[in-house]
Protein backbone atom coordinates (compact mmCIF):
# COMPACT_ATOMS: atom_id res chain seq x y z
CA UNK A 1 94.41 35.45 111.84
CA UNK A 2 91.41 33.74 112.60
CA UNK A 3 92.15 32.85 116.00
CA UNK A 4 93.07 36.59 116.52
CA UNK A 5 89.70 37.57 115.56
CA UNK A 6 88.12 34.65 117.77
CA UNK A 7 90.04 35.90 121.18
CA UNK A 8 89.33 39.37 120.22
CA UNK A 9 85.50 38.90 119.97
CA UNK A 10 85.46 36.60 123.17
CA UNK A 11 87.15 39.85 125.37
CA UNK A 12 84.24 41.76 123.88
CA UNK A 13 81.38 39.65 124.34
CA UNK A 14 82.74 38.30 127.80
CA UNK A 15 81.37 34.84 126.97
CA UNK A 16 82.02 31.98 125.11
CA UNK A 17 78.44 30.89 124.05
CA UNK A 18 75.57 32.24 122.87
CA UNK A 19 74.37 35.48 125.42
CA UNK A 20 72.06 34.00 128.12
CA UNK A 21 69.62 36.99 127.15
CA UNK A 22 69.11 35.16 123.52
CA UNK A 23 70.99 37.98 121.56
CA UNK A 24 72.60 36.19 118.79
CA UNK A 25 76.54 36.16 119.36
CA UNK A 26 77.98 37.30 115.90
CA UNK A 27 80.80 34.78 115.40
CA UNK A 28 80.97 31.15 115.34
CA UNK A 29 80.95 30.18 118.84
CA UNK A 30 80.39 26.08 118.58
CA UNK A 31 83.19 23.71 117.73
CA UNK A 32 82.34 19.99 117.12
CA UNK A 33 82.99 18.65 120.41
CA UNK A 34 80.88 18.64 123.17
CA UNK A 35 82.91 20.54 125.51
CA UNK A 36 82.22 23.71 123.25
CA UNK A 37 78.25 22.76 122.42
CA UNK A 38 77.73 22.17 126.06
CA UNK A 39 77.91 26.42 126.28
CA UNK A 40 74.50 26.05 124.27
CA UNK A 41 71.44 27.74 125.91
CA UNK A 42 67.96 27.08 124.87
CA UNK A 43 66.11 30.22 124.08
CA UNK A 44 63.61 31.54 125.71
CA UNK A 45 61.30 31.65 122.77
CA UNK A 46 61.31 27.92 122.42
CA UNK A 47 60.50 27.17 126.54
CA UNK A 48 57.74 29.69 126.17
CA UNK A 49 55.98 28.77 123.68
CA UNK A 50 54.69 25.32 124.97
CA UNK A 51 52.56 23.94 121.93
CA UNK A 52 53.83 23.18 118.73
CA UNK A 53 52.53 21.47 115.58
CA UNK A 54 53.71 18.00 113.98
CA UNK A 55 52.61 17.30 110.52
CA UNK A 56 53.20 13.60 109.33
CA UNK A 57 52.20 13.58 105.48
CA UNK A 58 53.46 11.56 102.75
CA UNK A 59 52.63 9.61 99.76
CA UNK A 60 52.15 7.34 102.59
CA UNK A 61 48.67 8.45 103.26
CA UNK A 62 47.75 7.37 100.16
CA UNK A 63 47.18 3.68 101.24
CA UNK A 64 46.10 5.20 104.25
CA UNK A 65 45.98 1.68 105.89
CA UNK A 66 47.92 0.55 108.81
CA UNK A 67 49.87 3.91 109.76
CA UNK A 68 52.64 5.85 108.14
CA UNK A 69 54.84 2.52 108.36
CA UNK A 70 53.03 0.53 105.41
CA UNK A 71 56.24 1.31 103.41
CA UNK A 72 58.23 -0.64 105.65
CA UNK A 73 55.42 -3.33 106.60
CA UNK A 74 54.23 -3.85 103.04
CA UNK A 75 57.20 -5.50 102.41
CA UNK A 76 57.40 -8.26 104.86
CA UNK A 77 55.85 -11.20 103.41
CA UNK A 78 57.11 -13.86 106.13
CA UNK A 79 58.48 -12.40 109.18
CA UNK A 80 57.81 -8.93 110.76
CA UNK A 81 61.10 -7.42 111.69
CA UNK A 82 61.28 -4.78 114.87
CA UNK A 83 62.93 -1.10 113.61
CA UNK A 84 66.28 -2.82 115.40
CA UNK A 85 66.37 -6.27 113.66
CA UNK A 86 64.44 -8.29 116.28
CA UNK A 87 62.02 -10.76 115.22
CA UNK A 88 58.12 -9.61 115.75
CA UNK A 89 56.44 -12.57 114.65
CA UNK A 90 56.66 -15.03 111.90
CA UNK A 91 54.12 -14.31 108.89
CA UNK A 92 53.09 -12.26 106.35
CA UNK A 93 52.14 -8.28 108.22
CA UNK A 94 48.33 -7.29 107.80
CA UNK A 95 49.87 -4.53 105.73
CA UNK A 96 51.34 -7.33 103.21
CA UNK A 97 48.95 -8.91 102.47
CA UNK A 98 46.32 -5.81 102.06
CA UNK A 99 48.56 -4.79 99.56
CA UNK A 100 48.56 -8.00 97.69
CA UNK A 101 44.83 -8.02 97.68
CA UNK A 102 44.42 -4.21 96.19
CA UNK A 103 47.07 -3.11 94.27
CA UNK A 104 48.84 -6.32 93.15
CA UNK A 105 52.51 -8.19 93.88
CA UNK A 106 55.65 -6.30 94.78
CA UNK A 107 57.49 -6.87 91.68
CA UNK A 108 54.87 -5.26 89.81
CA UNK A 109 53.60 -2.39 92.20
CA UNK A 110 55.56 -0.90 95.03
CA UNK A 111 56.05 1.84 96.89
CA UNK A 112 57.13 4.01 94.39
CA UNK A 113 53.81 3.59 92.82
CA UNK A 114 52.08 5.72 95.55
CA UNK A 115 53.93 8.88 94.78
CA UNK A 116 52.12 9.69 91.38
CA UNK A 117 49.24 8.89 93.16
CA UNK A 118 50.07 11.30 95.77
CA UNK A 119 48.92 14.73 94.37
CA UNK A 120 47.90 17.25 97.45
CA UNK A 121 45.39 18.53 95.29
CA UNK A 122 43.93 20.30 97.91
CA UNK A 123 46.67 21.24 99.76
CA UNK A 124 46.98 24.92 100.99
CA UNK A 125 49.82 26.40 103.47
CA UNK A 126 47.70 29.21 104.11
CA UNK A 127 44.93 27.46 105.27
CA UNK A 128 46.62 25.11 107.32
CA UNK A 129 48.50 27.59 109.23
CA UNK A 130 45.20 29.32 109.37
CA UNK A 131 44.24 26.08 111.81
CA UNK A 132 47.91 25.74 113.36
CA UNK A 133 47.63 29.14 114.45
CA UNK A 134 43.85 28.96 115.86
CA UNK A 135 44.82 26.04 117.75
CA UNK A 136 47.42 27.98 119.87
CA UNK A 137 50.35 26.25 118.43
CA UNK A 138 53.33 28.83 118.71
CA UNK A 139 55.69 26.91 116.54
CA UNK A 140 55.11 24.03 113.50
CA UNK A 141 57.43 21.18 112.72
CA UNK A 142 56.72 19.63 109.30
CA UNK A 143 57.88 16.25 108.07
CA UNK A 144 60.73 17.09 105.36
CA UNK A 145 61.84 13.36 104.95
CA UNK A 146 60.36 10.20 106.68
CA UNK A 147 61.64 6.78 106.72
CA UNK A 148 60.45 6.36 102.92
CA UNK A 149 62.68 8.23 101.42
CA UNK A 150 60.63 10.83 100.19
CA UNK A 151 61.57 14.31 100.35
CA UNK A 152 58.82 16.88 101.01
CA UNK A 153 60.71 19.57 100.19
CA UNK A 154 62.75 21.00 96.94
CA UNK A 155 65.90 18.19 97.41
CA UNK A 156 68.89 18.92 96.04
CA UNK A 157 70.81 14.84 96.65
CA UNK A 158 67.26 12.92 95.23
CA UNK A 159 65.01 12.99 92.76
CA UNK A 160 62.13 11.12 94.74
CA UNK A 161 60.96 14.58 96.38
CA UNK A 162 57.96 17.05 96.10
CA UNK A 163 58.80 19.28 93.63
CA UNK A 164 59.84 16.93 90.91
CA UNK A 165 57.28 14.04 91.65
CA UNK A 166 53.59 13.55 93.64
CA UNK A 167 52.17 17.06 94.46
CA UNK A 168 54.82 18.90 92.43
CA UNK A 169 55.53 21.33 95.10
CA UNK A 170 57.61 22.79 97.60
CA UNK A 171 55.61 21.47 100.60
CA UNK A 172 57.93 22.55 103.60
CA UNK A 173 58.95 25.80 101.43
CA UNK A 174 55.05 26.73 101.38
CA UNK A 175 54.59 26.58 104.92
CA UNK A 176 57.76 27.80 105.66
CA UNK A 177 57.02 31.12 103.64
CA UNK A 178 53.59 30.93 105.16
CA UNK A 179 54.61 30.51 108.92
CA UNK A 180 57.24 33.46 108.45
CA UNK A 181 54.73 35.87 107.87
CA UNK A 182 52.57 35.08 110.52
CA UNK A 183 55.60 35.45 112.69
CA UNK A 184 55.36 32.14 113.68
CA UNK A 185 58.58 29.75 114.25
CA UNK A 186 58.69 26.89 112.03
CA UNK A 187 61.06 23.93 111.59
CA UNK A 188 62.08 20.89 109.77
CA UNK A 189 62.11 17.26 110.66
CA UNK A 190 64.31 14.06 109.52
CA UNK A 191 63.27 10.54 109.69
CA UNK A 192 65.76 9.67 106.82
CA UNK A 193 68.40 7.83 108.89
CA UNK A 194 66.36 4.87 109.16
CA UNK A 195 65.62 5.04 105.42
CA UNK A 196 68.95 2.73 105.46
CA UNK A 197 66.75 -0.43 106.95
CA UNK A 198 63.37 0.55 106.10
CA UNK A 199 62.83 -1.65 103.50
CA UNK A 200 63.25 -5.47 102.99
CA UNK A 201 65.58 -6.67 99.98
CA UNK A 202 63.88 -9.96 98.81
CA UNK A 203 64.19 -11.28 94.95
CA UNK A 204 60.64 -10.20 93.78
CA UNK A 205 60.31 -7.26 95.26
CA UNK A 206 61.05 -3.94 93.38
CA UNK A 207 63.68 -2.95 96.54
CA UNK A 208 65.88 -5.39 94.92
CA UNK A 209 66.20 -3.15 91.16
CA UNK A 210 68.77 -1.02 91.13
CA UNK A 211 66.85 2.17 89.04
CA UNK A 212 64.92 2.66 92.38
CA UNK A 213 67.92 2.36 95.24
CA UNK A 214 67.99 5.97 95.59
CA UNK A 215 64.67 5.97 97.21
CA UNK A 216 65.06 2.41 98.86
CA UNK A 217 68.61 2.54 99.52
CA UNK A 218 70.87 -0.24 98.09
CA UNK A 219 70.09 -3.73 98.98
CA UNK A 220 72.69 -5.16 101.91
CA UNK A 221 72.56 -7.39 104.60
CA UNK A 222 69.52 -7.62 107.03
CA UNK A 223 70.78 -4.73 109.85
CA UNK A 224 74.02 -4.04 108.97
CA UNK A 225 75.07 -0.76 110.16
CA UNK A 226 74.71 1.93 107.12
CA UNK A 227 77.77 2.23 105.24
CA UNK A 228 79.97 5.62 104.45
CA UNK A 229 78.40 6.19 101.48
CA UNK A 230 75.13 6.08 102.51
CA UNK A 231 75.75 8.47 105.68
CA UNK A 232 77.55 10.71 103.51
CA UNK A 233 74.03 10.86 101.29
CA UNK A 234 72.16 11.24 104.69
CA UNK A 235 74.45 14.34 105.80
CA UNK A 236 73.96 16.11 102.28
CA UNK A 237 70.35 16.41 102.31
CA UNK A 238 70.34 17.17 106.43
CA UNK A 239 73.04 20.16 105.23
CA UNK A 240 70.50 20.87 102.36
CA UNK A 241 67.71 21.59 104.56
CA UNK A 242 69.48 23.04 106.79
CA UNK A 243 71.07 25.47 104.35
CA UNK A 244 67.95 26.33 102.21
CA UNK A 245 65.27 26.09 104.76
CA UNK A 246 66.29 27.51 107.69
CA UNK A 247 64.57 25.93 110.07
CA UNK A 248 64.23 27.41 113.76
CA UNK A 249 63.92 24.08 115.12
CA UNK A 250 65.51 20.29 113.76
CA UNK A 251 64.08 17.75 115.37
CA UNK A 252 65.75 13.71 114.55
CA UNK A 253 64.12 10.28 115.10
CA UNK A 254 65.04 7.86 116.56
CA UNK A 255 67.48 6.38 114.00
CA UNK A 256 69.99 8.46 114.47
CA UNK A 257 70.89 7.57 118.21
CA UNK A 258 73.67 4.56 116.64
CA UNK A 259 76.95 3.91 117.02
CA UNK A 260 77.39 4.81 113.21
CA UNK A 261 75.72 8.20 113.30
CA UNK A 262 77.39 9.51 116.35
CA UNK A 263 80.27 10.59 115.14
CA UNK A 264 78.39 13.12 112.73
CA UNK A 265 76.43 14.53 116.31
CA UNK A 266 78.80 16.85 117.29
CA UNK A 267 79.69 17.79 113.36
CA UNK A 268 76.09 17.77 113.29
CA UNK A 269 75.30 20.42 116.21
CA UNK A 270 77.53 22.67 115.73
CA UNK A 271 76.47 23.53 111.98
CA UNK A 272 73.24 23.89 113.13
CA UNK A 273 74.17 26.10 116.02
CA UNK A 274 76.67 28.12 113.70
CA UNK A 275 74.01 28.48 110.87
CA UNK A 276 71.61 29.88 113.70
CA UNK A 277 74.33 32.82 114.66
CA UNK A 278 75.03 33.67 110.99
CA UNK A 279 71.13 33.99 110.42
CA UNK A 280 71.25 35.98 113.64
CA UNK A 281 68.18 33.78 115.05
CA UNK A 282 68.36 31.39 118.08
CA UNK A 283 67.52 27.83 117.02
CA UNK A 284 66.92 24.50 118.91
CA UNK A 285 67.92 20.54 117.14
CA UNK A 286 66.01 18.33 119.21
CA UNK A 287 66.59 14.18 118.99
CA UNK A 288 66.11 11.46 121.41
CA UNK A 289 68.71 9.47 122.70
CA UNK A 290 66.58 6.40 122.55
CA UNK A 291 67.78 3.51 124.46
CA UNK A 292 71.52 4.99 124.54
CA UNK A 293 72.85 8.53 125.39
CA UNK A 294 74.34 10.12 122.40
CA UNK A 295 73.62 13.41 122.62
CA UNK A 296 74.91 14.64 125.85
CA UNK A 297 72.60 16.70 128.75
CA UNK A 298 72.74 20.46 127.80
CA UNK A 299 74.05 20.30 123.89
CA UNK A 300 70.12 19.88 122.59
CA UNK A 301 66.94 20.06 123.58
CA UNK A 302 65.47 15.86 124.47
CA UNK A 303 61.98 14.77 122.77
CA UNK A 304 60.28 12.04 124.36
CA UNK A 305 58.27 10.01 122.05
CA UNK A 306 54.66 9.53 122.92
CA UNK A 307 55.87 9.64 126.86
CA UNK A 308 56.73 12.51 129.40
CA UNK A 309 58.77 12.63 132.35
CA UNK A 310 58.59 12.18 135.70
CA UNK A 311 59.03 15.25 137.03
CA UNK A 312 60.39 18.89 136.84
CA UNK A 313 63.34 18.96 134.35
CA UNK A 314 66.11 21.72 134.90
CA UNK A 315 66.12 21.77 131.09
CA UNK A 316 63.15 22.61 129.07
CA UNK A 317 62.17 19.34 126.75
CA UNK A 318 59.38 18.30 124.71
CA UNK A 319 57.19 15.47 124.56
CA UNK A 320 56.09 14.33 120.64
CA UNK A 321 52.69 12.84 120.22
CA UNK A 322 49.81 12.19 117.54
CA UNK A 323 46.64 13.56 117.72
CA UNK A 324 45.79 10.03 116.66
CA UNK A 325 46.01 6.81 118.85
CA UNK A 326 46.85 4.36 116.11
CA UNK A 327 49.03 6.58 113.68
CA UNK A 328 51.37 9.15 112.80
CA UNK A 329 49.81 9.50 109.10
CA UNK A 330 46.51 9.19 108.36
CA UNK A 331 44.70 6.07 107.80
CA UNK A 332 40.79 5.22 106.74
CA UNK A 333 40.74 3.81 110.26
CA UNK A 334 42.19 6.72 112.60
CA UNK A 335 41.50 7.12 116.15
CA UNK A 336 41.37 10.45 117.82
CA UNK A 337 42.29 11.44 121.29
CA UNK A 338 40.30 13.76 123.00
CA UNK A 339 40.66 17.12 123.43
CA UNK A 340 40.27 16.44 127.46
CA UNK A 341 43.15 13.69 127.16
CA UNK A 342 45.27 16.33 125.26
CA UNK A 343 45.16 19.47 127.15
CA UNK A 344 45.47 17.45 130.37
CA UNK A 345 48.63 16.24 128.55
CA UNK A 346 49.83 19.76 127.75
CA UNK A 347 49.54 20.99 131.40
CA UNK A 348 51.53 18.02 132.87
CA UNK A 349 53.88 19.02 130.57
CA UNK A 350 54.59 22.34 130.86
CA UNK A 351 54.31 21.78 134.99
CA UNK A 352 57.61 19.70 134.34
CA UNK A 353 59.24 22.33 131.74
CA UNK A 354 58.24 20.75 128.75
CA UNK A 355 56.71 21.95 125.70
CA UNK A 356 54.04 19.74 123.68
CA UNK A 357 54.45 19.07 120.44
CA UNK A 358 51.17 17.73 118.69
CA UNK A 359 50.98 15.79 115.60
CA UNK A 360 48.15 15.95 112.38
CA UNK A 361 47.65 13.68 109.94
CA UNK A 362 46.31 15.07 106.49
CA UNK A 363 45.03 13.22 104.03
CA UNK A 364 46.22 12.64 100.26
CA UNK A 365 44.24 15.05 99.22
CA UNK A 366 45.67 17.79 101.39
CA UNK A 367 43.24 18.51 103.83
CA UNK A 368 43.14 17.90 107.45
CA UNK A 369 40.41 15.63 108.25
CA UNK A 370 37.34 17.35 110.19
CA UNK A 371 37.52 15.15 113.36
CA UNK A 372 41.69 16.41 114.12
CA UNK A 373 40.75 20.67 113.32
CA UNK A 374 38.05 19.71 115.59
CA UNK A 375 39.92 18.96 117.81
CA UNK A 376 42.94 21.82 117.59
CA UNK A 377 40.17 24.18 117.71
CA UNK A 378 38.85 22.70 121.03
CA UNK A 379 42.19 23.27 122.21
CA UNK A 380 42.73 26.45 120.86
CA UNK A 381 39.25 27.64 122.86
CA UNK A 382 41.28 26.20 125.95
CA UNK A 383 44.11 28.38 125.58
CA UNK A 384 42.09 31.60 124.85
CA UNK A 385 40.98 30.87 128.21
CA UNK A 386 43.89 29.96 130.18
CA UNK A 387 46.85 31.00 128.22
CA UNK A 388 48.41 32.76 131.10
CA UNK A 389 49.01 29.58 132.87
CA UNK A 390 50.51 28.21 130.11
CA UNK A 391 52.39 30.83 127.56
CA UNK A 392 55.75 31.88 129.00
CA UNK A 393 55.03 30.50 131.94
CA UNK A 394 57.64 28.24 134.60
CA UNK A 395 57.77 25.41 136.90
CA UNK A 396 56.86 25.75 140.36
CA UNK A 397 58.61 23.96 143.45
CA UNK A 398 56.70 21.26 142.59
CA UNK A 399 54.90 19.93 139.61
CA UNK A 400 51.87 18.74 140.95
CA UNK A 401 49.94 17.51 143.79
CA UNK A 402 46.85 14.85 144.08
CA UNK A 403 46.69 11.14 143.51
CA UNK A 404 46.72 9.84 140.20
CA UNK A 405 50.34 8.34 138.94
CA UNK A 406 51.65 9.07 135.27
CA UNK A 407 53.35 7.18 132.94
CA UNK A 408 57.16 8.11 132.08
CA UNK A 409 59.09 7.82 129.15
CA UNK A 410 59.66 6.74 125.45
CA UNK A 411 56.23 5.14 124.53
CA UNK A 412 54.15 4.89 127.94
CA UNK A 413 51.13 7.23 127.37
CA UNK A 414 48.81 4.22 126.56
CA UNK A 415 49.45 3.36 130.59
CA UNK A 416 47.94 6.64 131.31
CA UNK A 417 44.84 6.64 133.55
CA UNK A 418 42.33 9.87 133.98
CA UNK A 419 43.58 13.14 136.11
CA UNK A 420 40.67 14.07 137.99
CA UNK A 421 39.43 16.91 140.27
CA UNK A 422 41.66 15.56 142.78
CA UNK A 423 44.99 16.04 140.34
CA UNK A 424 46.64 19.06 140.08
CA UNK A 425 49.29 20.92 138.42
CA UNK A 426 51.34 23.88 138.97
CA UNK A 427 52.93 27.01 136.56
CA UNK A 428 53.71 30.35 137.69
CA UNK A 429 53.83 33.47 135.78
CA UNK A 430 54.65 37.27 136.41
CA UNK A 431 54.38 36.90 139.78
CA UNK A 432 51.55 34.32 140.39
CA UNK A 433 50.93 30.94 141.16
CA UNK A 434 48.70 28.81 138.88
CA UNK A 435 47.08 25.91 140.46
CA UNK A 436 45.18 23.88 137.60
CA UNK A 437 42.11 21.74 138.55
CA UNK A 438 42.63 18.46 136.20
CA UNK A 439 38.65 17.99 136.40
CA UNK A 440 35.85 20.09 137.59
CA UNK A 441 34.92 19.62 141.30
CA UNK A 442 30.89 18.53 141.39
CA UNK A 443 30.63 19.66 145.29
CA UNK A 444 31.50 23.09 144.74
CA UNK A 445 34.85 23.28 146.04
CA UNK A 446 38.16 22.93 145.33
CA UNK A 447 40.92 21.47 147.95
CA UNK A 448 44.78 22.17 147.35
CA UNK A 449 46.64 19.93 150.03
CA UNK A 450 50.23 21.63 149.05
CA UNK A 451 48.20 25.07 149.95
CA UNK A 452 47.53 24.43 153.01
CA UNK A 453 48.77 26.81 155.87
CA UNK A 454 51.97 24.89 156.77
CA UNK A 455 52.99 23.73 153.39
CA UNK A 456 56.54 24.01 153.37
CA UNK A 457 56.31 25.47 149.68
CA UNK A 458 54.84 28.89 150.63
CA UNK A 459 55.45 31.16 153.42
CA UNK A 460 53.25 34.25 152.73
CA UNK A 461 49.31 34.39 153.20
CA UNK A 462 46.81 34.29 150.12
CA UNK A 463 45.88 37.84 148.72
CA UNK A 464 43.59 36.76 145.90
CA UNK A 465 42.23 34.16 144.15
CA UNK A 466 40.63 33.88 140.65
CA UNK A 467 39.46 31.54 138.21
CA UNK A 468 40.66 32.09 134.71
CA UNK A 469 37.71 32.84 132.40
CA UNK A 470 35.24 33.83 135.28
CA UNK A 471 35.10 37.56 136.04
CA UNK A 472 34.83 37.71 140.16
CA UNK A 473 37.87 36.79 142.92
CA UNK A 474 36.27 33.24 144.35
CA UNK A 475 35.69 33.27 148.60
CA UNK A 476 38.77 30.69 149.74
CA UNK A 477 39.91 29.03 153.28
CA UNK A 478 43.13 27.72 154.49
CA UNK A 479 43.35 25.15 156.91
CA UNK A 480 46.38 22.80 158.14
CA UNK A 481 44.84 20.41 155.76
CA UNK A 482 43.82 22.12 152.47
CA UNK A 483 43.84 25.14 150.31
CA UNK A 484 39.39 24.80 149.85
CA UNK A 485 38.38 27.08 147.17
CA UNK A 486 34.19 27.82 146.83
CA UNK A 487 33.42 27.06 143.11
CA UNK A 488 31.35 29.37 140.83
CA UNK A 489 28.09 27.96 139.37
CA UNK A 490 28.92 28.36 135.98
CA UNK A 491 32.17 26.57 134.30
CA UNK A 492 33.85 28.88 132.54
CA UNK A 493 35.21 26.56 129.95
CA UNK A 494 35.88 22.78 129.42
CA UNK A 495 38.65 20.15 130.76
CA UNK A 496 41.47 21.63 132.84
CA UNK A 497 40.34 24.71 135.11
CA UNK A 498 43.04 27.10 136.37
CA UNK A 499 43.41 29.04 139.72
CA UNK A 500 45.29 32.49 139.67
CA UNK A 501 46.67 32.75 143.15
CA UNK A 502 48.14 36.13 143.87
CA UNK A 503 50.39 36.18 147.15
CA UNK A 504 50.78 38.99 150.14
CA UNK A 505 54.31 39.10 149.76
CA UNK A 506 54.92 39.89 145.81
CA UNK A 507 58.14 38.07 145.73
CA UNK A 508 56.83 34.50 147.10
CA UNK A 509 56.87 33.85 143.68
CA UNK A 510 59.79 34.42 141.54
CA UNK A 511 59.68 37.34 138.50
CA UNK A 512 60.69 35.83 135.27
């Protein structure tokens, strides 16, 4: 019978995914293999909204020394293992043996002893939305479970979460509520896989009592691949947020790109997927296939951790990042990017049909520390300006044009040099072109060499040309050298400045 009502819903839809126009098919489209997921489209939502929040915060920040890993380096008193069992040096981490010094040996206080410390007094949804939403971010991914264990979120498979212990509340249900009605997309994030070697099992240390191996998993051999019961645990609470949350996006570390976890990918997927057509929304599960392929082109969307890629991808994807340079979490000692560094970030990536997805670090406490909203406002200013060039905008024929090479892939942003006036990037957008200036010119002109009269990338004259944020069309040339563009006096805001260029023929650039 149910295959009846299957082929019988297939002759009336005509299709066998979900509708290319993001209507929500209603029937469950997506087996577990990846001949059926490949049929998945990303929606259009998701590749137009470009910026998105990242919110690492955990009883973690209560040390707030090191970064967000002090649960896992805490506990290495001799050697400093790598997350894939490869010898980093030989000695006690700094994070050891700061913990020795304040808060004692790791027999008699461990990890667990942050999370009554860990109270998010201060901590309001509302108000960090409020910030989220200022800064231009059109979608928010909170931490529901990092490596620690700890669940940020009302847990139905472990006590050690949120509700029951530290703040004593729903942390991913209040923003989840709070994002909703703002009408902004929110989703969920798991770190838990690698929950399964986070720790080090060592006589004296309080990993090694049983009464806390549902938060540090059961001692076993150094590396061993996690066992069935373990994954088992680690599907139940992805079903559980899943199921209760809802997320609009699901977005996977690194951990779960091993041999042992792969089977549960496809399983995995197309719950996901299926969930998304029963809550008749369009959702996106995002994960990394770091260092091995194992989820295959076109069945998710592909984050890049703290990297980008090289050029324009057929498939939208997302670069991950922290506003901080050191950390994920917060720590005493954080370092802060720019604003400059991270806008010029965002427009490379959206040139190459990616979407940004930007990562705060609040404190204990609650609150986001002054120097990141900073920051997210500064951006936010940005985008008031120049949102066209960016919001629901595409890739041009190319991605960019001047001098300066970029970095590409998993962890390479720290190679990154400067754009300058000389750099620029491409979008387009009902109609136009955007050209975007990576630095202001001092001479007083701007000079496009794709633009010039015999680029091969345009074959209609220049009607117009503006500057977003400045209120008169700007005098231009062409030459068989350079678009040159004359400059106003006045900047009309800071970092990146973008060029609307409006064509004779109307349909030199492509309609969305």
């Amino acid at each position: 019978m149910r295959n009846v009502i299957i082929f019988i819903t297939a002759v009336f839809l005509g299709s066998c995914s979900v509708q290319k126009d993001n209507k929500v098919s209603n029937r469950e489209v997506f087996e577990p293999n990846w001949e059926s997921l490949q049929q998945y489209d990303v929606p259009d939502w998701f590749q137009d909204a470009k910026l998105g929040i990242f919110i690492h915060w955990g009883a973690y920040s209560v040390p707030a020394y090191g970064s967000e890993w002090y649960p896992r380096l805490m506990y290495m008193d001799s050697v400093e293992w790598g997350p894939n069992g490869d010898t980093k040096k030989i000695g006690a981490t700094n994070m050891n043996q700061y913990h020795v010094e304040h808060f004692g040996s790791l027999d008699k206080f461990g990890y667990k002893d942050f999370i009554p410390m860990f109270k998010g007094e201060n901590f309001n949804a509302s108000e960090w939305v409020d910030i989220f939403e200022k800064s231009g971010a059109k979608y928010i991914v909170p931490v529901a479970e990092h490596h620690d264990g700890f669940a940020m979120y009302k847990s139905n498979h472990t006590r050690w979460n949120a509700v029951d212990m530290g703040p004593k509340k729903d942390i991913l249900g209040e923003l989840t509520k709070e994002a909703r009605r703002r009408d902004i997309k929110i989703g969920a994030s798991s770190h838990y896989a690698f929950n399964w070697n986070y720790f080090t099992y060592k006589k004296g240390f309080d990993t090694m009592n049983p009464e806390y191996s549902d938060l540090y998993s059961r001692p076993h051999d150094h590396y061993a691949p996690a066992d069935q019961e373990f994954l088992t645990h680690w599907w139940n609470r992805t079903v559980d947020i899943i199921d209760n949350y809802q997320p609009d996006i699901l977005w996977f570390d690194f951990y779960i790109d091993r041999e042992e976890f792969m089977p549960y990918h496809p399983k995995l997927a197309a719950y996901y997927y299926n969930k998304g057509i029963e809550w008749k929304k369009d959702v996106v599960l995002q994960t990394k296939n770091f260092k091995m392929v194992t989820f295959p082109e076109g069945t998710h969307v592909l984050d890049i951790e703290r990297g980008k890629m090289s050029d324009i991808s057929p498939r939208v994807w997302q670069t991950d990042t922290s506003i901080g340079k050191n950390s994920w979490g917060y720590v005493t000692n954080w370092e802060s990017k720019d604003a400059n560094t991270i806008i010029d970030d965002l427009v490379d990536i959206v040139s190459k049909n990616g979407c940004l997805l930007l990562n705060v670090g609040p404190k204990a406490d609650g609150t986001i520390p002054e120097d990141q909203v900073a920051i997210l406002m500064e951006i936010g200013e940005w985008l008031s300006v120049n949102g066209k060039a960016i919001y629901g905008s595409r890739p041009w024929e190319i991605y960019g044009d001047g001098p300066t090479q970029v970095a590409t892939g998993h962890h390479t942003e720290g190679k990154n040099k400067e754009l300058t006036a000389n750099d620029f990037r491409f979008t387009t957008n009902n109609g136009k072109l955007y050209a975007i200036s990576m630095a202001w010119a001092n001479n007083g002109k701007v000079k496009i060499p794709v633009l010039k009269t015999s680029s091969q990338y345009i074959s209609s004259g220049i009607k117009n040309i503006k500057l977003l944020g400045h209120k008169k069309s700007l005098d231009f040339t062409q030459n068989d050298k350079n678009l040159v563009i004359q400059l106003p006096k006045e900047k009309p805001c800071n970092h990146a400045f973008v060029f609307e260029i409006e064509f004779e023929d109307k349909d030199q650039i492509a309609l969305q």
